[in-house]
C-alpha atoms as a PDB file:
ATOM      1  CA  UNK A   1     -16.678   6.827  13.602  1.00  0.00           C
ATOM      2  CA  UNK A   2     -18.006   8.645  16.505  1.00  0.00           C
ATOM      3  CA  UNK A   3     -15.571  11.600  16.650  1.00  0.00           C
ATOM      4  CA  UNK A   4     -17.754  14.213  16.750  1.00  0.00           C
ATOM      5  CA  UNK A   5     -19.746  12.880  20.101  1.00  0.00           C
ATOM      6  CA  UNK A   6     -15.967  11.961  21.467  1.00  0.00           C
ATOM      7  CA  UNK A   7     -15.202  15.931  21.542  1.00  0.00           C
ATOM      8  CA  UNK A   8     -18.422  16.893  23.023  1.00  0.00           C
ATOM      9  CA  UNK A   9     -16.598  17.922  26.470  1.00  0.00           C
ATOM     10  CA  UNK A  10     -15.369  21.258  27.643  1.00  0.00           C
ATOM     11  CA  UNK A  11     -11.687  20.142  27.715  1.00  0.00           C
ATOM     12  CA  UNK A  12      -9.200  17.122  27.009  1.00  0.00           C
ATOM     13  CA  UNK A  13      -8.309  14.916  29.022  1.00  0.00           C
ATOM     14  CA  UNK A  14      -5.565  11.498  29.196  1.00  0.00           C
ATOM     15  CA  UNK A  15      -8.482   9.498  28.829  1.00  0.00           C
ATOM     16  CA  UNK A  16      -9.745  10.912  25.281  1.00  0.00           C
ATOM     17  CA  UNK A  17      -6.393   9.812  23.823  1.00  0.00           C
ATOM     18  CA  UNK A  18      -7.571   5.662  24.145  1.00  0.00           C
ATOM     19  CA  UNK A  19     -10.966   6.449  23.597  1.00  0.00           C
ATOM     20  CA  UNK A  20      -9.686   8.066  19.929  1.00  0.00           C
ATOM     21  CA  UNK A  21      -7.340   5.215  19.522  1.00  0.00           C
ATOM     22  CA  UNK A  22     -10.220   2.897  19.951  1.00  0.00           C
ATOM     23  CA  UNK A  23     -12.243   4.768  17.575  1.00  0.00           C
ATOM     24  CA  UNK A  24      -9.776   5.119  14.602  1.00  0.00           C
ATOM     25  CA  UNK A  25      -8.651   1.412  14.885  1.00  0.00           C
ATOM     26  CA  UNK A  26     -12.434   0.121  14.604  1.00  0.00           C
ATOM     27  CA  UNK A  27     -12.788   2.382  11.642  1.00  0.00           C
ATOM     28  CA  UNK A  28     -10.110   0.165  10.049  1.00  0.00           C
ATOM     29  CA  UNK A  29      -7.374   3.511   9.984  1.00  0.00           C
ATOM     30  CA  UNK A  30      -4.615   1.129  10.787  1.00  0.00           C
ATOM     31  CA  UNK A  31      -2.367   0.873  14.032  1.00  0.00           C
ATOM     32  CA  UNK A  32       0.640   2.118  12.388  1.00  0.00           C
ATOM     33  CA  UNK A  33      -1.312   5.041  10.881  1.00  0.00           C
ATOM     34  CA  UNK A  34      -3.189   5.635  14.075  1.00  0.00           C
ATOM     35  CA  UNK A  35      -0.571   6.124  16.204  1.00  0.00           C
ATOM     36  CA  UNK A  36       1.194   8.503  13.587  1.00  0.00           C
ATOM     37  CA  UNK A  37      -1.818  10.521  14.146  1.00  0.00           C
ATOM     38  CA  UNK A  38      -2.747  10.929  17.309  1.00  0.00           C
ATOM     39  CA  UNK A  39       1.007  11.695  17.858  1.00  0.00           C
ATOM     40  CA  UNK A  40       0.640  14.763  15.461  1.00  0.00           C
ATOM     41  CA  UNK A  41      -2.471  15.817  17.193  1.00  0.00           C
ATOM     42  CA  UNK A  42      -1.214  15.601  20.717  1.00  0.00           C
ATOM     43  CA  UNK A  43       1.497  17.683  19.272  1.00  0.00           C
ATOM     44  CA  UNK A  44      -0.553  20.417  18.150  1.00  0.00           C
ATOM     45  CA  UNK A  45      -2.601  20.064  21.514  1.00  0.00           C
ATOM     46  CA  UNK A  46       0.289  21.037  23.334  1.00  0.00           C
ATOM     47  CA  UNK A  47       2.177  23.085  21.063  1.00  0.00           C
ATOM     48  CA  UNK A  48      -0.780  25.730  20.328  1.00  0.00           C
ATOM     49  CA  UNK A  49      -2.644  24.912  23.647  1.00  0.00           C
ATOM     50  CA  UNK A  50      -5.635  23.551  22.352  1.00  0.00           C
ATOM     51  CA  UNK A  51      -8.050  23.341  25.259  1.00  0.00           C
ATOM     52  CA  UNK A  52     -11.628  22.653  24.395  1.00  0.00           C
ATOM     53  CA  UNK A  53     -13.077  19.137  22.542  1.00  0.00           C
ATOM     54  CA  UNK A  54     -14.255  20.918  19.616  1.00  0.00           C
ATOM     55  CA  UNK A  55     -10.402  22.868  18.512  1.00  0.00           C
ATOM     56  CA  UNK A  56      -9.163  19.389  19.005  1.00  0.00           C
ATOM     57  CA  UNK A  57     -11.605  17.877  16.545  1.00  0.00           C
ATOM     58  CA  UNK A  58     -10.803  20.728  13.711  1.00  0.00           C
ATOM     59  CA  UNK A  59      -7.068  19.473  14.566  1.00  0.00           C
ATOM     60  CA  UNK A  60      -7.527  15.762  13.846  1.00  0.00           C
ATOM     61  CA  UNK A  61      -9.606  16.353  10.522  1.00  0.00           C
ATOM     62  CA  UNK A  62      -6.936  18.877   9.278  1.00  0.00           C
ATOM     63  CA  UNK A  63      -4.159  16.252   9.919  1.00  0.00           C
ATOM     64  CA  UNK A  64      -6.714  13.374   8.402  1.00  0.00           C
ATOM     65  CA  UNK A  65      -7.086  15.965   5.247  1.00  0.00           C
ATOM     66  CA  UNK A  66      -3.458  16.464   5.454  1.00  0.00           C
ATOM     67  CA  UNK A  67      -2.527  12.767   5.462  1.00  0.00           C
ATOM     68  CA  UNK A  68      -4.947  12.472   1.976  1.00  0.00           C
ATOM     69  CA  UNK A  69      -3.507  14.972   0.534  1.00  0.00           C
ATOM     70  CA  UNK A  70      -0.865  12.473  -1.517  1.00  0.00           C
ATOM     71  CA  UNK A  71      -1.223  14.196  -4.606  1.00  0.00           C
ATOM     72  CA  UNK A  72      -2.944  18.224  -4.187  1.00  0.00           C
ATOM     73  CA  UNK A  73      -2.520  19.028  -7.823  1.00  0.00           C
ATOM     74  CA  UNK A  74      -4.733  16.025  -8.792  1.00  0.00           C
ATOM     75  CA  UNK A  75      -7.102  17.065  -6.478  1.00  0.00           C
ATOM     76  CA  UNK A  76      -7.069  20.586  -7.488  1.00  0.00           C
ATOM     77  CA  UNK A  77      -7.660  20.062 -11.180  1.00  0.00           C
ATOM     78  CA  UNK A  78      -8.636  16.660 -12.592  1.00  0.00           C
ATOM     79  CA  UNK A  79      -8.042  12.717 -11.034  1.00  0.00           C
ATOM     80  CA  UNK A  80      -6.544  11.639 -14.316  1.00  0.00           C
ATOM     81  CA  UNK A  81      -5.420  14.236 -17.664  1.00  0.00           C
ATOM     82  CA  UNK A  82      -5.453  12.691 -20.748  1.00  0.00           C
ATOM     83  CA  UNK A  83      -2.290  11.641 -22.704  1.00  0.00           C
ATOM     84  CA  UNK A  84      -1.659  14.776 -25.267  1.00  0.00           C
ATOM     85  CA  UNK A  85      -1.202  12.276 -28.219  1.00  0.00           C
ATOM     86  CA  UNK A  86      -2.685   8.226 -28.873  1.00  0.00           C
ATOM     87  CA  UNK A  87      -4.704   7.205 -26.390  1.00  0.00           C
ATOM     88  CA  UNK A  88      -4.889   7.294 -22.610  1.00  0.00           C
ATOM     89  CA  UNK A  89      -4.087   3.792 -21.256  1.00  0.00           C
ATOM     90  CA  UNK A  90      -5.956   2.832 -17.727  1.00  0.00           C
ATOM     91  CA  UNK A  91      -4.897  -0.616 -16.317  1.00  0.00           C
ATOM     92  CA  UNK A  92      -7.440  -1.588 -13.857  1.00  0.00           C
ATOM     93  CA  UNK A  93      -6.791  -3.969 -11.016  1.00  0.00           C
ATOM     94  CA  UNK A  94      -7.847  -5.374  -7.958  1.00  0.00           C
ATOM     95  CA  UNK A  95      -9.099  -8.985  -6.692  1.00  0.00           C
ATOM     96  CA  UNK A  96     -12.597 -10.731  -7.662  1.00  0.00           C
ATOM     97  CA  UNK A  97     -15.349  -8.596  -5.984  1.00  0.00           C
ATOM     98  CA  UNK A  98     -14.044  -5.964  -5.250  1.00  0.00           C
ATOM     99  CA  UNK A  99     -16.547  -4.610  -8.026  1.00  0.00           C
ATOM    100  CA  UNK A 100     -13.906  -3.090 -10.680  1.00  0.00           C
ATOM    101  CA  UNK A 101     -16.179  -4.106 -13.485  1.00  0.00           C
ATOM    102  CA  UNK A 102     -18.747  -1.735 -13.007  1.00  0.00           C
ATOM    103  CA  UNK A 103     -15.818   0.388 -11.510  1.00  0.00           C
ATOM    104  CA  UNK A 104     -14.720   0.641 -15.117  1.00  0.00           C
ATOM    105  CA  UNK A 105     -17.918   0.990 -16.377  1.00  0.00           C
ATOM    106  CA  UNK A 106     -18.542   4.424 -14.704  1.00  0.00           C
ATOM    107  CA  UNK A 107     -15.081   5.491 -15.875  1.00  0.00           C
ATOM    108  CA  UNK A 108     -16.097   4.856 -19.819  1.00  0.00           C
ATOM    109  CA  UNK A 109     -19.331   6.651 -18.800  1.00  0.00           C
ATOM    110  CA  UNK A 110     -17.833   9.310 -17.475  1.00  0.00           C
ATOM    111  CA  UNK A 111     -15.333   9.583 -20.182  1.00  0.00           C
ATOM    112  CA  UNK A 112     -18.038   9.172 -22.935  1.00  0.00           C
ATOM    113  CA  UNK A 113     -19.794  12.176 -21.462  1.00  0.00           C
ATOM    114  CA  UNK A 114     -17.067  14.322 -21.566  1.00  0.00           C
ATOM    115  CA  UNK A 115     -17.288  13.778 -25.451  1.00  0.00           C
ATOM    116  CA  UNK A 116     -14.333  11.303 -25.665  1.00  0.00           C
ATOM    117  CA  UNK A 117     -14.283   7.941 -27.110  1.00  0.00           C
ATOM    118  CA  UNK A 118     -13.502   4.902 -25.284  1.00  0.00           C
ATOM    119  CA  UNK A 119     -12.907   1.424 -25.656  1.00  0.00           C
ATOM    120  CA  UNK A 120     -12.801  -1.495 -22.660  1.00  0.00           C
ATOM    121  CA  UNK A 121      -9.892  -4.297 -22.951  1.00  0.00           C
ATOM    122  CA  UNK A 122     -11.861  -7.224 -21.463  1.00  0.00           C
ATOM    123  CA  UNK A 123      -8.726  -8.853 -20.551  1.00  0.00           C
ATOM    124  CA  UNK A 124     -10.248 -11.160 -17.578  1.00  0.00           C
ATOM    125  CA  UNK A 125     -10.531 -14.526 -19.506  1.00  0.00           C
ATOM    126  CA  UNK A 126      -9.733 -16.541 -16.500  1.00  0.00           C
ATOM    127  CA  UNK A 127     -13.619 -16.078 -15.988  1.00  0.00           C
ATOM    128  CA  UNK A 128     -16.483 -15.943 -18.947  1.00  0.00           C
ATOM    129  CA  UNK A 129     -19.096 -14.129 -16.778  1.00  0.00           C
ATOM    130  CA  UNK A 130     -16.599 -11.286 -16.605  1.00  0.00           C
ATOM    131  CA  UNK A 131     -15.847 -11.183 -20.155  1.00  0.00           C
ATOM    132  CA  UNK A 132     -19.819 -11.592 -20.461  1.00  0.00           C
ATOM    133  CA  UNK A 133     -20.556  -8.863 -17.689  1.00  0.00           C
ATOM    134  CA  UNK A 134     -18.016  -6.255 -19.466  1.00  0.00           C
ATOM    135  CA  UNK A 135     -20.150  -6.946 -22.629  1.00  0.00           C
ATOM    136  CA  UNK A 136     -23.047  -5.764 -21.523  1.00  0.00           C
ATOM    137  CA  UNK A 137     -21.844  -2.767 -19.203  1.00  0.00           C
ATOM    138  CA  UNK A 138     -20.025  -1.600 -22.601  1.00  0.00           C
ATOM    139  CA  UNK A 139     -23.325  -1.843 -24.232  1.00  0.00           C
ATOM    140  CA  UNK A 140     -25.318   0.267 -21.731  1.00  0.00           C
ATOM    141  CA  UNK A 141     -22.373   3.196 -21.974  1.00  0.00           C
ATOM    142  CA  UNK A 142     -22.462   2.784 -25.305  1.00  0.00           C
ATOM    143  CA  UNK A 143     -18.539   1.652 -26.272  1.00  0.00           C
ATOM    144  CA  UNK A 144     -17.143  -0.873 -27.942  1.00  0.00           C
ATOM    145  CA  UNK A 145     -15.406  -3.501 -26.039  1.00  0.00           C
ATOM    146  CA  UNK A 146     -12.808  -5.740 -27.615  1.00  0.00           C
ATOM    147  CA  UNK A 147     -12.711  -9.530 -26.047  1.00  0.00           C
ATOM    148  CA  UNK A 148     -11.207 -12.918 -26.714  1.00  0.00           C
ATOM    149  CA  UNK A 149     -13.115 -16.332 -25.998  1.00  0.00           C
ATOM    150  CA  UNK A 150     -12.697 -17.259 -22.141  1.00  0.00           C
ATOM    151  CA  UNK A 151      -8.909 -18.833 -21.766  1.00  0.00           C
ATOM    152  CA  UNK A 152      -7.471 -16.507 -24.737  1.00  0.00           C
ATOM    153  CA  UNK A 153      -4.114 -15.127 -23.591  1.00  0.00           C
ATOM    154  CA  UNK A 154      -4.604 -11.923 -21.905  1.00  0.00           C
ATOM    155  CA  UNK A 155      -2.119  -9.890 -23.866  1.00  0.00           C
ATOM    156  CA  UNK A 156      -3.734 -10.678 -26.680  1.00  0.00           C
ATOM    157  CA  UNK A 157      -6.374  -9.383 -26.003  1.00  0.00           C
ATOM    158  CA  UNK A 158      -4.901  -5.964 -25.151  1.00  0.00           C
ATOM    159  CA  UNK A 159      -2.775  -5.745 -28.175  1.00  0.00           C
ATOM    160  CA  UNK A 160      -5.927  -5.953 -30.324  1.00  0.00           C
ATOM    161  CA  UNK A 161      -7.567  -3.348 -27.849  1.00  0.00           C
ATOM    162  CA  UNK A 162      -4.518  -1.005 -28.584  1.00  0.00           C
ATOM    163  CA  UNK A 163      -4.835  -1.519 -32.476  1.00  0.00           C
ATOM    164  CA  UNK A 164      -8.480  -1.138 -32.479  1.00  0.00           C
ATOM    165  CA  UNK A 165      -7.916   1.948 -30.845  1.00  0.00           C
ATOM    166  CA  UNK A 166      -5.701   3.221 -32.980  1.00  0.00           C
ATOM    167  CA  UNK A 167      -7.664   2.599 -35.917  1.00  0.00           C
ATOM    168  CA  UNK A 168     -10.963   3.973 -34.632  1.00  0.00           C
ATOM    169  CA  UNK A 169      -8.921   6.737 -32.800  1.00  0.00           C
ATOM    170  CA  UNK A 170      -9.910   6.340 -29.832  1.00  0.00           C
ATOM    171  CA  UNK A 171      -9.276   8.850 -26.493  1.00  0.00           C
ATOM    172  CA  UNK A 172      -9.085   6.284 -23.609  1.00  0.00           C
ATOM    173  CA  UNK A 173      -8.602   1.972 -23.462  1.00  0.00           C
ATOM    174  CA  UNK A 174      -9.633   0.310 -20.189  1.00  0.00           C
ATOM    175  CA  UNK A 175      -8.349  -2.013 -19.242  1.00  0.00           C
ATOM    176  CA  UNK A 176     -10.391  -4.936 -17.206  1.00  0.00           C
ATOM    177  CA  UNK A 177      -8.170  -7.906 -15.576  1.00  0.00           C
ATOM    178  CA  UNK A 178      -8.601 -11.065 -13.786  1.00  0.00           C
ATOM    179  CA  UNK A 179      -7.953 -10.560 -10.044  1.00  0.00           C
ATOM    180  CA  UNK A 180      -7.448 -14.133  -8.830  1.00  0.00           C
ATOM    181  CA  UNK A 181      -5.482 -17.001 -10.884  1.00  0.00           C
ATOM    182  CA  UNK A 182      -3.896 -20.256  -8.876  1.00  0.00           C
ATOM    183  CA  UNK A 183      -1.371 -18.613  -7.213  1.00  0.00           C
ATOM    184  CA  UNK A 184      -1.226 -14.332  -6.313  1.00  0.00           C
ATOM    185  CA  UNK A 185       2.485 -15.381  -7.862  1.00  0.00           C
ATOM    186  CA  UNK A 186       0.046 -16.354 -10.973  1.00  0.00           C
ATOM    187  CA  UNK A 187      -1.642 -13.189 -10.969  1.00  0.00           C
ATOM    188  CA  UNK A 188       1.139 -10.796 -10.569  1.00  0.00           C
ATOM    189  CA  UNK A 189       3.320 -12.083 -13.451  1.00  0.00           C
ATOM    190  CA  UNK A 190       0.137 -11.935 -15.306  1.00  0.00           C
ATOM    191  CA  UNK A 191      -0.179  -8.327 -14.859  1.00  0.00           C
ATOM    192  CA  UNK A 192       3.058  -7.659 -15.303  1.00  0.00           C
ATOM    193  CA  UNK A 193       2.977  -9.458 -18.812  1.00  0.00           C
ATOM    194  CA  UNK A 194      -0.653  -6.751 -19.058  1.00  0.00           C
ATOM    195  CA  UNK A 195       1.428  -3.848 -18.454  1.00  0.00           C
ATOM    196  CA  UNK A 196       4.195  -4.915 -20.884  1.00  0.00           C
ATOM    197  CA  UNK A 197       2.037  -5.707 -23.715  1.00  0.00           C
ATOM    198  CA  UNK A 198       0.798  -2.512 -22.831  1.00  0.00           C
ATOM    199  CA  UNK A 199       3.761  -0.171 -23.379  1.00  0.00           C
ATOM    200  CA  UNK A 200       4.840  -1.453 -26.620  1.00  0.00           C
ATOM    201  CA  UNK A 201       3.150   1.049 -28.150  1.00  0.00           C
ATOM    202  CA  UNK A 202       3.723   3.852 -25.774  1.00  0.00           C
ATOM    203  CA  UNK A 203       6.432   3.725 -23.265  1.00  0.00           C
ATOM    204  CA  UNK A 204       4.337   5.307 -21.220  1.00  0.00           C
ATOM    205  CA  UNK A 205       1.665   3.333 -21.348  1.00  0.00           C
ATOM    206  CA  UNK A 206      -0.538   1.958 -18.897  1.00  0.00           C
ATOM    207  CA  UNK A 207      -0.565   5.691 -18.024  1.00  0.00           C
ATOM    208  CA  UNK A 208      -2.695   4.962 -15.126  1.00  0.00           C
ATOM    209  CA  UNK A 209      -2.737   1.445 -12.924  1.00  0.00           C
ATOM    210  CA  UNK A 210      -6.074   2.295 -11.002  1.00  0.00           C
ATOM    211  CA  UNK A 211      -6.035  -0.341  -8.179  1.00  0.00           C
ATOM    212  CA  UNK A 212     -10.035  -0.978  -7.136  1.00  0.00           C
ATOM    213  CA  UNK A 213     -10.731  -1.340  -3.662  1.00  0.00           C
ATOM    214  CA  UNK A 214     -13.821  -2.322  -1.612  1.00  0.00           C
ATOM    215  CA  UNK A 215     -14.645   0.290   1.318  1.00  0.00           C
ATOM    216  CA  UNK A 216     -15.214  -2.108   3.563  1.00  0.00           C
ATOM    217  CA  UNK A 217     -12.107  -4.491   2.934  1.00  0.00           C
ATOM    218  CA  UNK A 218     -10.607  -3.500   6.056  1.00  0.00           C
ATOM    219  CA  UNK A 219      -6.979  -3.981   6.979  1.00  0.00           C
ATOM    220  CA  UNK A 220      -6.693  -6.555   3.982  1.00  0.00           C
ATOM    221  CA  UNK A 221      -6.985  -3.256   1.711  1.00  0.00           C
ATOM    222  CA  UNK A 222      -3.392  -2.406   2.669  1.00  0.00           C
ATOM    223  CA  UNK A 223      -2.049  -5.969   1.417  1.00  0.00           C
ATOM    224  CA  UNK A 224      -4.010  -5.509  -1.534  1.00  0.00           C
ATOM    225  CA  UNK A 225      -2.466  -2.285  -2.350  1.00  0.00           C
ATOM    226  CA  UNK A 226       1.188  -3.214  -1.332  1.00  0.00           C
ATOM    227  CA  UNK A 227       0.542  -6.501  -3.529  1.00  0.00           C
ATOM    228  CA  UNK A 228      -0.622  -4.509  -6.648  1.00  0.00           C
ATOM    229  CA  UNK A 229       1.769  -1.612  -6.198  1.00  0.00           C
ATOM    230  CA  UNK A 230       5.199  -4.001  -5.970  1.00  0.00           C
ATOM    231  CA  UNK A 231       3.625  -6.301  -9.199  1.00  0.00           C
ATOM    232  CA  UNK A 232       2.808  -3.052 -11.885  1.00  0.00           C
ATOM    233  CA  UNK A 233       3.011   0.325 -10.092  1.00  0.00           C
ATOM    234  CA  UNK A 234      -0.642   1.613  -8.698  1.00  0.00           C
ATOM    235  CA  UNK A 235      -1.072   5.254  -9.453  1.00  0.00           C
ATOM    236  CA  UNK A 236      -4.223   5.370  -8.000  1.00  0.00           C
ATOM    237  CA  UNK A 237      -6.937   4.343  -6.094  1.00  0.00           C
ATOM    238  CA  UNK A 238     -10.697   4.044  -7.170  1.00  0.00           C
ATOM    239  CA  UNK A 239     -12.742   3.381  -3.602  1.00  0.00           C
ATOM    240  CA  UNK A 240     -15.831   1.111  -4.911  1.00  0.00           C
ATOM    241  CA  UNK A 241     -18.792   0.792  -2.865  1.00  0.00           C
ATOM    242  CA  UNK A 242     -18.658   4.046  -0.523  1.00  0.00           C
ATOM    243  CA  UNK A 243     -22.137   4.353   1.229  1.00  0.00           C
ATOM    244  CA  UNK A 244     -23.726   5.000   4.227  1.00  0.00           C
ATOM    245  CA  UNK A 245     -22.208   1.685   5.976  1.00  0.00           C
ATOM    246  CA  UNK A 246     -18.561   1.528   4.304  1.00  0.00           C
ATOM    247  CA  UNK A 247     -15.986   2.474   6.833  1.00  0.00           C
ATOM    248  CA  UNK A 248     -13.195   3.339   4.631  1.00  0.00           C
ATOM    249  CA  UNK A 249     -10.758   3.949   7.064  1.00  0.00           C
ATOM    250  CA  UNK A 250      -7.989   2.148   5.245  1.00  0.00           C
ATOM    251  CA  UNK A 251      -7.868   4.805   2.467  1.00  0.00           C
ATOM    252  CA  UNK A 252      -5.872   6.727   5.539  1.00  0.00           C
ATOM    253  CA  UNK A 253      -3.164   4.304   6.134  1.00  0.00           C
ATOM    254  CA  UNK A 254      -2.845   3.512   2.074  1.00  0.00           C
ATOM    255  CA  UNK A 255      -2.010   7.528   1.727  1.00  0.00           C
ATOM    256  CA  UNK A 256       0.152   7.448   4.915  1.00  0.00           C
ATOM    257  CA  UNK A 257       2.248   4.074   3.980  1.00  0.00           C
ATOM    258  CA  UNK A 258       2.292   4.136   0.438  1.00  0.00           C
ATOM    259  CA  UNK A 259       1.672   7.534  -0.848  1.00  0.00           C
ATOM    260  CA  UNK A 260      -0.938   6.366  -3.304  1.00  0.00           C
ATOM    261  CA  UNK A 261      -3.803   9.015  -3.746  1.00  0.00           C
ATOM    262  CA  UNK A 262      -7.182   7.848  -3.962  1.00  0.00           C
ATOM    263  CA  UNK A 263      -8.626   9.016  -7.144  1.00  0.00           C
ATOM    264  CA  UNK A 264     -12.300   8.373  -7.357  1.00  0.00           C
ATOM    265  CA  UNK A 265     -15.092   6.893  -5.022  1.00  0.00           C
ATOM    266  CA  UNK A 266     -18.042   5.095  -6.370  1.00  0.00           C
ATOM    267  CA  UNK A 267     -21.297   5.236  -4.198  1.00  0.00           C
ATOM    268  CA  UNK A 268     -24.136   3.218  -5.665  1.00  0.00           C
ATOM    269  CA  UNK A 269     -24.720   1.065  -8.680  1.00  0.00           C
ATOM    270  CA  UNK A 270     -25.831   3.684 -11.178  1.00  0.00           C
ATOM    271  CA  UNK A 271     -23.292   3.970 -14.553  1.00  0.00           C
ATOM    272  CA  UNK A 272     -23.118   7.875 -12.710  1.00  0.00           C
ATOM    273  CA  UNK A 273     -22.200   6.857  -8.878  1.00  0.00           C
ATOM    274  CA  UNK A 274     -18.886   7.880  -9.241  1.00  0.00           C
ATOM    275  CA  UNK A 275     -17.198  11.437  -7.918  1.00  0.00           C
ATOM    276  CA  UNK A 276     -13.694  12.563  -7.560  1.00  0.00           C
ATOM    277  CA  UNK A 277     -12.178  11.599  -4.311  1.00  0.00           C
ATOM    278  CA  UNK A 278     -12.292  15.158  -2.069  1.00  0.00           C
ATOM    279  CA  UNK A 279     -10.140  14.562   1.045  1.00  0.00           C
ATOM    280  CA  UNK A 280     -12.116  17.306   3.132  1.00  0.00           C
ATOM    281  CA  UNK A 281     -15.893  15.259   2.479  1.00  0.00           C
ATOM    282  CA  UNK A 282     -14.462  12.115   2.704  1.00  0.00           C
ATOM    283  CA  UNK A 283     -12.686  13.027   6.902  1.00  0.00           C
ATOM    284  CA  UNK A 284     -16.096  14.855   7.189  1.00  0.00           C
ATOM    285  CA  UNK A 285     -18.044  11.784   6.494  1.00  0.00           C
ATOM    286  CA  UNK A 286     -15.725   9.106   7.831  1.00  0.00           C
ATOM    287  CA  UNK A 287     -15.249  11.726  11.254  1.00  0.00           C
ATOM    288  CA  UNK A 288     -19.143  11.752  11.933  1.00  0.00           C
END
């Protein structure tokens, strides 16, 4: 977004308002979302008599950082704490493409260098080059990944993924899925079976549902999310594919509609592209 040119002027005027709206819109914010914001910041314009184009900008990024801000203590110490006892359960979801795969392959790296051990559930069998492509993203990180032939039932394959990593005691299972069957009826009641299988174990397991989304999905990212959330509960959000051309906008109106926080953003193709989300860099980069 061009922001920061759009509050290059000595002071505000009625015609800044549609020029913002414009801007926030293209940058795939939402309309919902956008209006809730520039009502806030015309709000604080007149309530602590903001003048000048650059106090206004400070305003809308603090309201952005505000509206990210789903879940401070996350953000303040770690995206996702380990369970205290058995191991940490992370179903990962999100629709072909999106690039969860290798989404899930920076988690296990990043989990592996933290000392821990980790297995990956390769529970997409609706497709053998994902099965195939987990394989050999397991291999490069270095963990073992437990998988079925293509068309094996998918719960299966994450009971054996739970008793493997029981018996090797393992820290963290990862979950991969299949993110387009027939129907999306097809694919929710698949997940939900997932997430079932899942908890037998632990109640509380899948103790995270990290939805995967592609920056530049657009408005579509909202459906996504609102899809995934009403099927098997998304905790979180993992932003894939953040560079210098992603948008990302509709991280905004995901906070503001569905109070999901966005967990982690991944920003190349290297096993160690992948950062905590920080609400402050992200408005800083998305605002300039």
């Amino acid at each position: 977004m061009k922001v920061v040119r759009l509050f290059d002027r000595a002071t505000v005027e009625e015609g800044l308002w549609e020029e913002l709206e414009e801007l926030l819109i293209s940058a795939d914010v939402g309309v919902n979302t956008t209006a809730k914001l520039i009502q806030k910041l015309r709000e604080r314009v007149r309530e602590e008599r903001l003048r000048e184009g650059p106090e206004v900008r400070s305003a809308l990024r603090e309201e952005m950082v505000a509206m990210l801000r789903v879940d401070a203590l996350r953000e303040a110490t770690q995206p996702i704490s380990l369970a205290p006892s058995g191991p940490t359960v992370i179903l990962a979801v999100g629709v072909n493409g999106t690039g969860k795969t290798l989404s899930i392959a920076k988690l296990a790296y990043s989990f592996k260098e933290q000392g821990k051990r980790v297995i990956l559930a390769a529970a997409d069998t609706f497709r053998a080059a994902a099965i195939d492509q987990l394989k050999i993203l397991g291999q490069r990180v270095g963990v073992d990944v437990i998988s079925h032939q293509p068309g094996a039932d998918p719960g299966a394959v994450v009971f054996d993924s739970l008793e493997a990593a029981s018996s090797r005691h393992a820290d963290v299972v990862i979950i991969d899925t299949a993110g387009r069957l027939h129907t999306k009826f097809n694919l929710m009641e698949e997940l939900k079976k997932i997430k079932r299988v899942a908890s037998r174990g632990d109640p509380r397991a899948p103790h995270e549902v990290l939805l995967v989304l592609d920056a530049i999905t657009g408005q579509n990212g909202l459906s996504q999310a609102k899809y995934f959330t009403e099927a098997v509960g998304v905790t979180g959000v993992f932003l894939a594919k953040l560079d210098g051309t992603a948008k990302g906008g509709i991280v905004l109106a995901i906070c503001d509609e569905l109070k999901i926080p966005i967990l982690f953003i991944g920003t190349g193709e290297a096993l160690d592209d992948l950062a905590p989300f920080d609400a402050e860099t992200f408005v800083e980069a998305l605002s300039s």
